[in-house]
C-alpha atoms as a PDB file:
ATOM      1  CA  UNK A   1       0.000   0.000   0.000  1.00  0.00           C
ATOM      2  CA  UNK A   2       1.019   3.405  -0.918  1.00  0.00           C
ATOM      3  CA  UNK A   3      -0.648   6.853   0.484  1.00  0.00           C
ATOM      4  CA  UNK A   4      -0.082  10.391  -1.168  1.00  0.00           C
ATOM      5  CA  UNK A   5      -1.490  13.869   0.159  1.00  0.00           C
ATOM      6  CA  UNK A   6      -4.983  14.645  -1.590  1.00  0.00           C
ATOM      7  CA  UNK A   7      -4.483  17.428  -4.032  1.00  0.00           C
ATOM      8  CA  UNK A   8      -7.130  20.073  -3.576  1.00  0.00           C
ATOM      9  CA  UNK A   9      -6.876  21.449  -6.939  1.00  0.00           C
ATOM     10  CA  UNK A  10      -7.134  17.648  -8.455  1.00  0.00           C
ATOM     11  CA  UNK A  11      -9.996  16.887  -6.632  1.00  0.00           C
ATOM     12  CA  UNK A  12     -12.639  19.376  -8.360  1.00  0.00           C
ATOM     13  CA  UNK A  13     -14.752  16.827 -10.053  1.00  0.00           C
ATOM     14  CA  UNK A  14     -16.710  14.848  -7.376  1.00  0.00           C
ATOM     15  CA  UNK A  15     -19.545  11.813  -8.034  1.00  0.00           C
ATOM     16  CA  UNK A  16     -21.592  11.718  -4.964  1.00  0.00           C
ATOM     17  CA  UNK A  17     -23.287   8.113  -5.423  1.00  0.00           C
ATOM     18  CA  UNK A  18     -26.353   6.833  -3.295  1.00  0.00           C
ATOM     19  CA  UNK A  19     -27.993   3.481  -2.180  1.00  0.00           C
ATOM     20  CA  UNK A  20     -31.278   3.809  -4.456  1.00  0.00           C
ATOM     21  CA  UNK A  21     -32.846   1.670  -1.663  1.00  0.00           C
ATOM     22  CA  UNK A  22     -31.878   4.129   1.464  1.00  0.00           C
ATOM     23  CA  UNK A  23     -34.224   7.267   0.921  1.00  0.00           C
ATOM     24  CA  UNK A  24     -31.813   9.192   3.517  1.00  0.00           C
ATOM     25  CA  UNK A  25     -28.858   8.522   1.374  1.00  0.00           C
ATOM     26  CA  UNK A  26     -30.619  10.010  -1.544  1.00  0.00           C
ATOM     27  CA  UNK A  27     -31.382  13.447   0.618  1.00  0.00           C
ATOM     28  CA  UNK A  28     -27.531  13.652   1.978  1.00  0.00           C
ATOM     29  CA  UNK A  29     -26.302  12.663  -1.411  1.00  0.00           C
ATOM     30  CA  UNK A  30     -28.341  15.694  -2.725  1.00  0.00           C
ATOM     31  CA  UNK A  31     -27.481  17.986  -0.271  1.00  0.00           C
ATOM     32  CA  UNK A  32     -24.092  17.547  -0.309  1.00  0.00           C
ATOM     33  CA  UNK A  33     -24.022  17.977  -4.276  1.00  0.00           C
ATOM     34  CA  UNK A  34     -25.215  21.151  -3.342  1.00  0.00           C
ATOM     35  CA  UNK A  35     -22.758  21.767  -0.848  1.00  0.00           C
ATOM     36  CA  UNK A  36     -19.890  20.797  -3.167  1.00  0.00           C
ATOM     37  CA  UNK A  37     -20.941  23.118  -5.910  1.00  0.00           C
ATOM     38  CA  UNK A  38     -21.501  26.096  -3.180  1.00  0.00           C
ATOM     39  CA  UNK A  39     -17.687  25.678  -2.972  1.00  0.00           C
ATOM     40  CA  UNK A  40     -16.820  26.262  -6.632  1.00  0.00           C
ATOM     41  CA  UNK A  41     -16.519  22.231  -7.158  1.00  0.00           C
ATOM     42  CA  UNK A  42     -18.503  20.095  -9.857  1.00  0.00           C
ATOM     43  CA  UNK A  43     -20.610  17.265  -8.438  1.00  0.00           C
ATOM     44  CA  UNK A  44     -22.488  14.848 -10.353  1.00  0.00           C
ATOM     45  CA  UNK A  45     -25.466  12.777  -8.288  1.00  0.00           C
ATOM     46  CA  UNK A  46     -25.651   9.173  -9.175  1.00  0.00           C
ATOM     47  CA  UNK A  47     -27.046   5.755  -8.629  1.00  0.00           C
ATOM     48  CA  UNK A  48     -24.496   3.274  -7.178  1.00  0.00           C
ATOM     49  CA  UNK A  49     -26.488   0.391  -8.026  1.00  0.00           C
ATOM     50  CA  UNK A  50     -26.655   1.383 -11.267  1.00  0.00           C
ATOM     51  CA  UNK A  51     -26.309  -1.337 -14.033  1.00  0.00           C
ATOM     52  CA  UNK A  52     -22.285  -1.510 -13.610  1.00  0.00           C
ATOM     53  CA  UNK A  53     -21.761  -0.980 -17.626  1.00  0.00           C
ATOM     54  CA  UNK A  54     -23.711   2.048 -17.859  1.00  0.00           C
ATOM     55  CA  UNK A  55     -22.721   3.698 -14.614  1.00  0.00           C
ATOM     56  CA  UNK A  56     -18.466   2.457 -15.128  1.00  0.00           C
ATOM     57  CA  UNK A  57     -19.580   5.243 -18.285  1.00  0.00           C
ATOM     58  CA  UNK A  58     -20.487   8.090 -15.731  1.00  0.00           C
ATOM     59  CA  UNK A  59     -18.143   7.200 -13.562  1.00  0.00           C
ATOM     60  CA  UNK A  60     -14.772   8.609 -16.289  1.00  0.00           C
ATOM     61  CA  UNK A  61     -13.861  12.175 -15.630  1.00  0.00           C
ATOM     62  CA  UNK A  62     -14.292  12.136 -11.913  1.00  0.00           C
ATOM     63  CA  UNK A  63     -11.424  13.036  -9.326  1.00  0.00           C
ATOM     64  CA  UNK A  64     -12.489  11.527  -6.551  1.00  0.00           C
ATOM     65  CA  UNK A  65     -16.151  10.198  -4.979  1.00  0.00           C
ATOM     66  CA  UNK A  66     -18.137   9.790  -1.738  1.00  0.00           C
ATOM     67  CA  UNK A  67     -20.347   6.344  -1.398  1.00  0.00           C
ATOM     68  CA  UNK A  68     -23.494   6.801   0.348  1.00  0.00           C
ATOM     69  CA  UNK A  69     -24.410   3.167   1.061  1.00  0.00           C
ATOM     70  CA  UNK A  70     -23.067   0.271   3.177  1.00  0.00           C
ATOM     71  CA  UNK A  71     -19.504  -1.503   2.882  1.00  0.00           C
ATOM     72  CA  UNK A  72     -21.254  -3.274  -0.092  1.00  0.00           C
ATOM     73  CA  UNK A  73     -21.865   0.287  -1.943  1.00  0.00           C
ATOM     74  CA  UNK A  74     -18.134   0.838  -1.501  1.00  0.00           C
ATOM     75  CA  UNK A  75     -16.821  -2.492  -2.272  1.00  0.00           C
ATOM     76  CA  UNK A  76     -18.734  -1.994  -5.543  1.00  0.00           C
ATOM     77  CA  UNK A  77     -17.453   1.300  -6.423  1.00  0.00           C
ATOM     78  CA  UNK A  78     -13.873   0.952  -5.272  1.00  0.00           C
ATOM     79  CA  UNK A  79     -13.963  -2.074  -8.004  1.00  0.00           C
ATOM     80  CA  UNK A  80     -15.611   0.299 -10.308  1.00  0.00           C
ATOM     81  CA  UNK A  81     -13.436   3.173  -9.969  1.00  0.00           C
ATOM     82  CA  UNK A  82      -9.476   1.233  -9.452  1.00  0.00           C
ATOM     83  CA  UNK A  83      -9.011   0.977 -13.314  1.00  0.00           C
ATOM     84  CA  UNK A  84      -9.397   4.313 -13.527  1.00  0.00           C
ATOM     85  CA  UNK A  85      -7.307   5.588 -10.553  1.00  0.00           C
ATOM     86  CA  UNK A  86     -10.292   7.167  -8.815  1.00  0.00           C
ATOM     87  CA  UNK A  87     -10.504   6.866  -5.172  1.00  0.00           C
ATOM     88  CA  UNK A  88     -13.572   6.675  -2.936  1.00  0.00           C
ATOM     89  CA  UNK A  89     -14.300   7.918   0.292  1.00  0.00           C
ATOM     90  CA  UNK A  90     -17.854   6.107   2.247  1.00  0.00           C
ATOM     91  CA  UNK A  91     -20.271   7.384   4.362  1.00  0.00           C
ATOM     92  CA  UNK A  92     -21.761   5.116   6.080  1.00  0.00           C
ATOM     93  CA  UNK A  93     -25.350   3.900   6.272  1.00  0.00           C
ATOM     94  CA  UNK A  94     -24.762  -0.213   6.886  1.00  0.00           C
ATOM     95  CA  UNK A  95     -24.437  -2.188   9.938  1.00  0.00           C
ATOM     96  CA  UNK A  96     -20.456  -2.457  10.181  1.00  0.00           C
ATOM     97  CA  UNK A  97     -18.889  -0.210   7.745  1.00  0.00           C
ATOM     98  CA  UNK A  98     -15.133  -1.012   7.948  1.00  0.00           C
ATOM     99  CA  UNK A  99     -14.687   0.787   4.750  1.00  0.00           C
ATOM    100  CA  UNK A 100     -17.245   3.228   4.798  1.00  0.00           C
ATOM    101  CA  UNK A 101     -15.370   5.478   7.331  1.00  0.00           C
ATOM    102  CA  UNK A 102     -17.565   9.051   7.513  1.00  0.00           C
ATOM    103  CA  UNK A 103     -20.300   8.543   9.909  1.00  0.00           C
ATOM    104  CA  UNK A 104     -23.725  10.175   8.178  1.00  0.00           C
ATOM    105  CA  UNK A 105     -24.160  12.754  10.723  1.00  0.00           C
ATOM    106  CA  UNK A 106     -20.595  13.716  10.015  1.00  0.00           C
ATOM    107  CA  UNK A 107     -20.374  13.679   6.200  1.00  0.00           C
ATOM    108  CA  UNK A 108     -21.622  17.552   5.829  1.00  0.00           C
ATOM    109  CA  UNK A 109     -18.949  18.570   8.071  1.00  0.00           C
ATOM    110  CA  UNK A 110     -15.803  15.823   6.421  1.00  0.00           C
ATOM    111  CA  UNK A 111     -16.788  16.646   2.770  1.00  0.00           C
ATOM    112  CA  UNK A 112     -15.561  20.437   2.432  1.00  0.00           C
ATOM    113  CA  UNK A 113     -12.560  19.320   4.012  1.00  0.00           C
ATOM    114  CA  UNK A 114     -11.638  16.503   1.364  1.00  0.00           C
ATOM    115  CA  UNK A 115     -12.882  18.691  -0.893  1.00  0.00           C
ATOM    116  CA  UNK A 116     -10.271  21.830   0.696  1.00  0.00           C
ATOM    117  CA  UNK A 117      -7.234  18.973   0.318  1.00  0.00           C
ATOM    118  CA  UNK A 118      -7.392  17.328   3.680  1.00  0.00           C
ATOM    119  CA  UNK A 119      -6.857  13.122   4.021  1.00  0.00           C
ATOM    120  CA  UNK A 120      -4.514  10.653   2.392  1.00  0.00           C
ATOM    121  CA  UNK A 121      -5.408   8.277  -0.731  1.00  0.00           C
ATOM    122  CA  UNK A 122      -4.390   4.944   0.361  1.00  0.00           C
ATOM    123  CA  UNK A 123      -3.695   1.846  -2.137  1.00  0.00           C
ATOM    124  CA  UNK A 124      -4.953  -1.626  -1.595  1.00  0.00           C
ATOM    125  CA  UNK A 125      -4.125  -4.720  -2.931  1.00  0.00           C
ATOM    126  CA  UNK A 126      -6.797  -5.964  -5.466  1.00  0.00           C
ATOM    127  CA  UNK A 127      -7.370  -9.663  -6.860  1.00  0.00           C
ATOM    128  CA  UNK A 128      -8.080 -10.476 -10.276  1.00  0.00           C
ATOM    129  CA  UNK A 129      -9.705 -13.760 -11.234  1.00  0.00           C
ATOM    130  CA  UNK A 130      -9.800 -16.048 -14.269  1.00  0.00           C
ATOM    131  CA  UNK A 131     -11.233 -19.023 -15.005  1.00  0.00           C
ATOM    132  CA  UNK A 132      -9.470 -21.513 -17.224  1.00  0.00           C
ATOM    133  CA  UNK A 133      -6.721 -18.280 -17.433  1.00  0.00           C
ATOM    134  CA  UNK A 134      -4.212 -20.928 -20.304  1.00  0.00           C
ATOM    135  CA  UNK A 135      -7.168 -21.129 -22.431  1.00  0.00           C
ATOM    136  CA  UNK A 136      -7.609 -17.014 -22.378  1.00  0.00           C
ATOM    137  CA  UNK A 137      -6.083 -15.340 -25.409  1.00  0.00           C
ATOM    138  CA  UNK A 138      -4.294 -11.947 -24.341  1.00  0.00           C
ATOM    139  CA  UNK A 139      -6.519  -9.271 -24.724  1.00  0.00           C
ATOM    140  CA  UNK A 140      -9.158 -11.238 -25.738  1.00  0.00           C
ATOM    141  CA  UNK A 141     -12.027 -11.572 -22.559  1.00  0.00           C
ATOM    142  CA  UNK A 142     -13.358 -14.886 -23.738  1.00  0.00           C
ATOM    143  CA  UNK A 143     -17.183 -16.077 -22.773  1.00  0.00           C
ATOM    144  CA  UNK A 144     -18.622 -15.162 -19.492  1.00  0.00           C
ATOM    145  CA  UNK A 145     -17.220 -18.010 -17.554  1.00  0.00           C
ATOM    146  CA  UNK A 146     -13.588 -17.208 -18.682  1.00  0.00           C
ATOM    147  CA  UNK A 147     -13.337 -13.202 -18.528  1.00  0.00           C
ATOM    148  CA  UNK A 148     -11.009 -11.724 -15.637  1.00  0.00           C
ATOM    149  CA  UNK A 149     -12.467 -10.502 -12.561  1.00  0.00           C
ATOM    150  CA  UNK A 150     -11.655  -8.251 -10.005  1.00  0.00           C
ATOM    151  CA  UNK A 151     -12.142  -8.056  -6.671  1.00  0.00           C
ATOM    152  CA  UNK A 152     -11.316  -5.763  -3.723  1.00  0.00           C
ATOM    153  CA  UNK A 153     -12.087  -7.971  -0.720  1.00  0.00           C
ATOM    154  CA  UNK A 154     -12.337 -11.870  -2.054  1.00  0.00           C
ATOM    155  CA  UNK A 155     -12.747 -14.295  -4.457  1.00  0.00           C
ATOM    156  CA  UNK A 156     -14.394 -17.421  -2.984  1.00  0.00           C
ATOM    157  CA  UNK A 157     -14.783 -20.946  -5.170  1.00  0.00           C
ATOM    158  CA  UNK A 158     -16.955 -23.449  -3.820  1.00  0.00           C
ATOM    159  CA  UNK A 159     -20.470 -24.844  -4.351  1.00  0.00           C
ATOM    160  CA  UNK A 160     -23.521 -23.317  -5.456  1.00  0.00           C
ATOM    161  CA  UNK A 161     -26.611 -23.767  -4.204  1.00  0.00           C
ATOM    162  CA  UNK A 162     -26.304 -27.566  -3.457  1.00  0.00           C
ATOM    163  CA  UNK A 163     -25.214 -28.483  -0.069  1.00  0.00           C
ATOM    164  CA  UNK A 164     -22.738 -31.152  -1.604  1.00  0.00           C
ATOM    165  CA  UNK A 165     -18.661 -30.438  -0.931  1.00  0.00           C
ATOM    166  CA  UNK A 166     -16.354 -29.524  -3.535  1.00  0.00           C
ATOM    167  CA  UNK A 167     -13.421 -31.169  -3.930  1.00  0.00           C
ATOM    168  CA  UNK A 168      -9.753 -29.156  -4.923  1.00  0.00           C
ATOM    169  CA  UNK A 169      -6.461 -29.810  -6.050  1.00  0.00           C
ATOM    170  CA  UNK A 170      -4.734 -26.215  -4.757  1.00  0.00           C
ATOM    171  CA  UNK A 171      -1.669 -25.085  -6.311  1.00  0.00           C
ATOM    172  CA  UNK A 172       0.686 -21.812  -5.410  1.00  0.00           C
ATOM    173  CA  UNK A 173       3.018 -20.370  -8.032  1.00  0.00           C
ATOM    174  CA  UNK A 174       2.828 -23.756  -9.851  1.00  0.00           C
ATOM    175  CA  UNK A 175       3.673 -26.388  -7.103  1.00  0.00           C
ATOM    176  CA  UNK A 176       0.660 -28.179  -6.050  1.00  0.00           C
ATOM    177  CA  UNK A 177       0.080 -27.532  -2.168  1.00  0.00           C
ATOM    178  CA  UNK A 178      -3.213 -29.220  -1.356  1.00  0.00           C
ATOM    179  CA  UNK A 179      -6.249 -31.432  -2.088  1.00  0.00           C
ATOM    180  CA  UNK A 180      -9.255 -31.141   0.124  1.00  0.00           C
ATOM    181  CA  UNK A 181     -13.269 -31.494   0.064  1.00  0.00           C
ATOM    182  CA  UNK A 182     -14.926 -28.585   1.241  1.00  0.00           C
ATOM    183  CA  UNK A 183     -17.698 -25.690   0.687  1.00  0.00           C
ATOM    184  CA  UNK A 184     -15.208 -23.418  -1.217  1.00  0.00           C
ATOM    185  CA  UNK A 185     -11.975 -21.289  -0.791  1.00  0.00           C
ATOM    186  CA  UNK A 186     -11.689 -17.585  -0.269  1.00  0.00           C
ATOM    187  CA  UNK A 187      -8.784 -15.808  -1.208  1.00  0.00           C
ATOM    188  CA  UNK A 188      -8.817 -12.375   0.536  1.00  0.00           C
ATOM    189  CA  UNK A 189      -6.836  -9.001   0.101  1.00  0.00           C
ATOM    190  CA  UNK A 190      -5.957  -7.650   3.598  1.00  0.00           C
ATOM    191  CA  UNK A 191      -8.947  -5.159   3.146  1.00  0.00           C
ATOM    192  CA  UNK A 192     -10.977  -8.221   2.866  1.00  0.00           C
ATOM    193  CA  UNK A 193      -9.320  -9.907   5.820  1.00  0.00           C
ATOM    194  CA  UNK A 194     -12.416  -8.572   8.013  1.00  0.00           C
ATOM    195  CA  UNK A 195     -15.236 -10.182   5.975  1.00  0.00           C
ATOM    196  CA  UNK A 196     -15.805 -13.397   4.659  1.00  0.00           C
ATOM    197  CA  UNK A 197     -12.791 -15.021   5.483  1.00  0.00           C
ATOM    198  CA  UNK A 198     -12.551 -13.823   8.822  1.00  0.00           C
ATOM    199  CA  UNK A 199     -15.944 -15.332   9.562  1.00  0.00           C
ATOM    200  CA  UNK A 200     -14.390 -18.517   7.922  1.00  0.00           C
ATOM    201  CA  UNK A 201     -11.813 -18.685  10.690  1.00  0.00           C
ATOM    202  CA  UNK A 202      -9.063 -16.717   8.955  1.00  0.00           C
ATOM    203  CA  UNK A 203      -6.681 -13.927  10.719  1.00  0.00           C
ATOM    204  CA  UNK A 204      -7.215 -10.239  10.417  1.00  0.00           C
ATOM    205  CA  UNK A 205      -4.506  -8.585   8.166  1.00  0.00           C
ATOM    206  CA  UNK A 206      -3.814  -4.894   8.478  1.00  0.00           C
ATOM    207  CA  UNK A 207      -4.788  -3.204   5.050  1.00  0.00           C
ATOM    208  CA  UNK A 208      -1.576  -1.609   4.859  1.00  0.00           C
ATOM    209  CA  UNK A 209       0.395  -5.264   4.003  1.00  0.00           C
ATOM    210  CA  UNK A 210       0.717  -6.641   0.624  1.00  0.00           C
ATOM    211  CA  UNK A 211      -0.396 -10.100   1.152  1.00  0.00           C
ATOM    212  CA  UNK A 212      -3.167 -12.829  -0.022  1.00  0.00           C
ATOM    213  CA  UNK A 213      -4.943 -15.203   2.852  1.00  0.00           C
ATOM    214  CA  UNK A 214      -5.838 -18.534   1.675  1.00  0.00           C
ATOM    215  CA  UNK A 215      -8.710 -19.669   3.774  1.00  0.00           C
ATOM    216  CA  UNK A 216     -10.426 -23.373   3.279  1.00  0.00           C
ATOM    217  CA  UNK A 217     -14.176 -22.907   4.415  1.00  0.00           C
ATOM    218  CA  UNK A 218     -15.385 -26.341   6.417  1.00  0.00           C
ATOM    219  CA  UNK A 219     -12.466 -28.246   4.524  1.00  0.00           C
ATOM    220  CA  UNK A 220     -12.137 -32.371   5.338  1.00  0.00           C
ATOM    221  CA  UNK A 221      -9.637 -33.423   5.701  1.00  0.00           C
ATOM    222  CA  UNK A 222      -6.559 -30.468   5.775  1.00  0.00           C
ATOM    223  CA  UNK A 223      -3.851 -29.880   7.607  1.00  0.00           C
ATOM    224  CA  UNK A 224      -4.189 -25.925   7.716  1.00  0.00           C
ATOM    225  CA  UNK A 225      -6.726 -23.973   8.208  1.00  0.00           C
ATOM    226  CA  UNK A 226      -5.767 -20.451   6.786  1.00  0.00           C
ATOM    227  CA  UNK A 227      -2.505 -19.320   4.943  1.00  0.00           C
ATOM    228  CA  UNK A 228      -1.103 -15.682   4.475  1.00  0.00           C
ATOM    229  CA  UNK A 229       0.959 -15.774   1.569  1.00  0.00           C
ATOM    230  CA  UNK A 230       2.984 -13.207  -0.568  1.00  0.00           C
ATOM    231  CA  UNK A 231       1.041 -10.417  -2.503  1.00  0.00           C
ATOM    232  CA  UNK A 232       3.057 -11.869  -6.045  1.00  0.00           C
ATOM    233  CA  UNK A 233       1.691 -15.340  -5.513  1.00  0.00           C
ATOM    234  CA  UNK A 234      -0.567 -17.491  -8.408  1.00  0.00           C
ATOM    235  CA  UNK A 235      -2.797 -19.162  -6.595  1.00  0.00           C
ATOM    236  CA  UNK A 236      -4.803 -22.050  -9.224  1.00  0.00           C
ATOM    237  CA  UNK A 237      -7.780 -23.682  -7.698  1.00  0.00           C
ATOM    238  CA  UNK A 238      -8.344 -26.572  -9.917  1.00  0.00           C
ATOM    239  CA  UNK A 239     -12.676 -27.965  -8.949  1.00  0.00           C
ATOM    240  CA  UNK A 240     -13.925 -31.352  -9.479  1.00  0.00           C
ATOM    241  CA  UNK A 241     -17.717 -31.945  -8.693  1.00  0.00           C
ATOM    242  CA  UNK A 242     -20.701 -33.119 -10.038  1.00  0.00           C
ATOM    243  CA  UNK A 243     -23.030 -30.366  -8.342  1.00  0.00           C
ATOM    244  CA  UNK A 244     -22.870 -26.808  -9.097  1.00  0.00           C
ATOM    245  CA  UNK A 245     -19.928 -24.823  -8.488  1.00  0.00           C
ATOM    246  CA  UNK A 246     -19.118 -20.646  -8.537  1.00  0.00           C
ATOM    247  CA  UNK A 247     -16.814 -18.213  -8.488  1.00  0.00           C
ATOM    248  CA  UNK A 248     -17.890 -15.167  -6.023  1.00  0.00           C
ATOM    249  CA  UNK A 249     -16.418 -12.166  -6.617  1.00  0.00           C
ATOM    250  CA  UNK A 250     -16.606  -9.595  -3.184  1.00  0.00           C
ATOM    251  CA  UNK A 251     -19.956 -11.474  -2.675  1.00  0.00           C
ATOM    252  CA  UNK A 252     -21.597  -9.522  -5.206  1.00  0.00           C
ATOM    253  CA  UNK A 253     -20.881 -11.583  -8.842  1.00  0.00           C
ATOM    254  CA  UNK A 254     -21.552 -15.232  -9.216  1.00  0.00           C
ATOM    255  CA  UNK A 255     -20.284 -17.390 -11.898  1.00  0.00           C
ATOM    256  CA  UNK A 256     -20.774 -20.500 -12.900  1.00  0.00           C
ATOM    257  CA  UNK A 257     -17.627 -22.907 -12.579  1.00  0.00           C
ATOM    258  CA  UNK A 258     -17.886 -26.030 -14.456  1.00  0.00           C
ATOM    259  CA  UNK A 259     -16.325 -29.573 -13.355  1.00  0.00           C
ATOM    260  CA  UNK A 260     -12.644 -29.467 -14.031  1.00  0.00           C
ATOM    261  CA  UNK A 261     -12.244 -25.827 -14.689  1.00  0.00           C
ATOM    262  CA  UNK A 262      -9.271 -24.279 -12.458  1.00  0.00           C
ATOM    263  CA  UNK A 263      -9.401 -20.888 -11.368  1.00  0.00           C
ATOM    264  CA  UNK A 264      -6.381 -18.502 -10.947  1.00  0.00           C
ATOM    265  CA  UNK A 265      -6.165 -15.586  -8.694  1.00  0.00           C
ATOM    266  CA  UNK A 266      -3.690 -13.699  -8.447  1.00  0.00           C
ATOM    267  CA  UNK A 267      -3.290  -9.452  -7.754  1.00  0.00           C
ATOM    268  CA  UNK A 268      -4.768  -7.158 -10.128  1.00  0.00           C
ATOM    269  CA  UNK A 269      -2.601  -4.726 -12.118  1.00  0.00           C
ATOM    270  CA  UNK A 270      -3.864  -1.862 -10.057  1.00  0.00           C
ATOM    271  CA  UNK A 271      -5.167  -0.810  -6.653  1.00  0.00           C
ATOM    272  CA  UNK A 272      -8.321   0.199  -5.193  1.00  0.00           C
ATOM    273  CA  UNK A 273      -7.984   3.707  -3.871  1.00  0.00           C
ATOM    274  CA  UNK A 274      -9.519   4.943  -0.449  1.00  0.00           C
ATOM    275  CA  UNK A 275      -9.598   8.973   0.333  1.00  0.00           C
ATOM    276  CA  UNK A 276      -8.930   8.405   4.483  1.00  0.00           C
ATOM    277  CA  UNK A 277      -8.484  11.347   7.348  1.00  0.00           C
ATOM    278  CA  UNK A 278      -6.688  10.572  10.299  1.00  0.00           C
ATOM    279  CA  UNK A 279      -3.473   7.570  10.851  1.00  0.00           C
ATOM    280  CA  UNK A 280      -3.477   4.650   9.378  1.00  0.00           C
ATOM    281  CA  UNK A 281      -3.244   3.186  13.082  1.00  0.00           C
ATOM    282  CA  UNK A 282      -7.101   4.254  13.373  1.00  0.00           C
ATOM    283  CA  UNK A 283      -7.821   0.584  11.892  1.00  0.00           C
ATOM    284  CA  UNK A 284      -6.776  -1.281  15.274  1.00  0.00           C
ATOM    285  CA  UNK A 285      -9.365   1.413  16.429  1.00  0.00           C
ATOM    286  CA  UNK A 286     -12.177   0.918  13.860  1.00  0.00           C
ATOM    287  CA  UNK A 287     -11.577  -2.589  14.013  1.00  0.00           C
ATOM    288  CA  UNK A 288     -12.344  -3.059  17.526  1.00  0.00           C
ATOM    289  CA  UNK A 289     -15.413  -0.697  17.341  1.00  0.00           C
ATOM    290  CA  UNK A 290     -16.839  -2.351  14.416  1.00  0.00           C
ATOM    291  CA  UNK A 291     -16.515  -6.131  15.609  1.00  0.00           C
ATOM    292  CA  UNK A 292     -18.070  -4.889  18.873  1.00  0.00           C
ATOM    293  CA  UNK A 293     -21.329  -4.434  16.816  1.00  0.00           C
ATOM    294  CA  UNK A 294     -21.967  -8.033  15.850  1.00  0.00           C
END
């Protein structure tokens, strides 16, 4: 991870994207549009839900942007906005919100001052995942089931909707390393560390590292129940099984992952980018804060 002062006079362009679902995000999203262009800034008001073609579209020309939404409305637009170097700041209006850091009552007071230069934008690692990725032509995105995917917090291969096990042959950088039944795999970034996989049993890695947890979820038999290996690893998670399996991208995408089809994650060729205020020691912090709330 990387952080760089926030440019004021870079940062005149500003999406201000709300939950379509949360009425109150709507109003704050509007007001602080307002608030934005009161200060000389452009804003643009948009759906963050949006069908993802059509809103990745709106999204080009911005500098930076504030999510109105849960830690899913974030997750979605941090993946939406990394391959064009935008970074996002939340607000937040979910339950946890470990990356939606602005608390609502807060975010008409914290905007004018990311908008006046204030805050950091921080870099985190991002995953990219293929399926079949020696059958993939470069440049060439293939069918739905082969295209690259990124992800900011996991990528997670296991079954679908069938309660059946999925078995794996695991290999890292190449050299085979395991073969286990289980419900899936989920390979997190650190950002991710404190979602899925930490529910799954894995360890909580601070955002700032450049690493990749390997976490087995109910795997029989193993020898190791989570892994934190090197940000440049390969990972290739090769499925056999004769019930539905998927690839899960941040929770969000499903694919379909046909019998003998190995997927490869490795990192993506670019970060997501957060706008944060304060140290980057305020995660021990939020982290203890947040986890209090389940």
């Amino acid at each position: 991870m990387t952080t760089a002062p926030v440019v004021a006079a870079r940062r005149r362009e500003v999406g201000v994207l709300y939950h379509p679902r949360i009425d109150a995000s709507r109003d704050l999203a509007a007001e602080l549009v307002s608030l934005i262009r009161d200060r000389g800034a452009e804003a643009r008001l948009l759906n963050a839900w949006e069908e993802r073609g059509q809103l990745a579209g709106r999204l080009v020309g911005l500098d930076w942007a504030v999510a109105l939404g849960g830690d899913g409305t974030v997750l979605r637009l941090a993946g939406l906005l990394a391959s064009i170097g935008v970074p996002v700041i939340g607000v937040n209006y979910g339950r946890l919100g470990f990356l939606a850091q602005i608390d609502a009552a807060d975010a008409r007071d914290v905007i004018p001052r990311v908008l006046a230069g204030e805050g950091e934008v921080e870099e985190r690692l991002m995953l990219r995942a293929a399926c079949n990725p020696d059958a993939l032509v470069e440049g060439d995105a293939g069918p739905d089931h082969t295209a690259p995917y990124d992800a900011v917090n996991d990528v997670f291969v296991g079954r679908g909707k069938v309660a059946h096990a999925v078995r794996m042959d695991l290999a890292v950088d190449g050299r085979p390393l395991i073969r286990f039944a289980a419900d899936g795999v989920i390979v997190a970034t650190p950002t991710g560390s404190t979602a899925y996989s930490l529910s799954a049993g894995g360890p909580v890695v601070a955002p700032q590292m450049q690493a990749v947890i390997l976490t087995p979820v109910v795997p029989h038999p193993v020898p190791v129940r989570t892994m934190v290996l090197p940000a440049t690893s390969v990972i290739d998670i090769r499925v056999q099984t004769e019930e539905q399996a998927i690839c899960s991208l941040d929770g969000q995408r499903h694919y379909a992952v046909p019998n003998g089809t190995t997927v490869r994650v490795q990192a993506a060729p670019y970060p997501a980018r957060f706008l944060r205020l304060g140290t980057p020691d305020q995660f021990y912090q939020t982290l203890v804060e947040r986890l209090s709330r389940w």
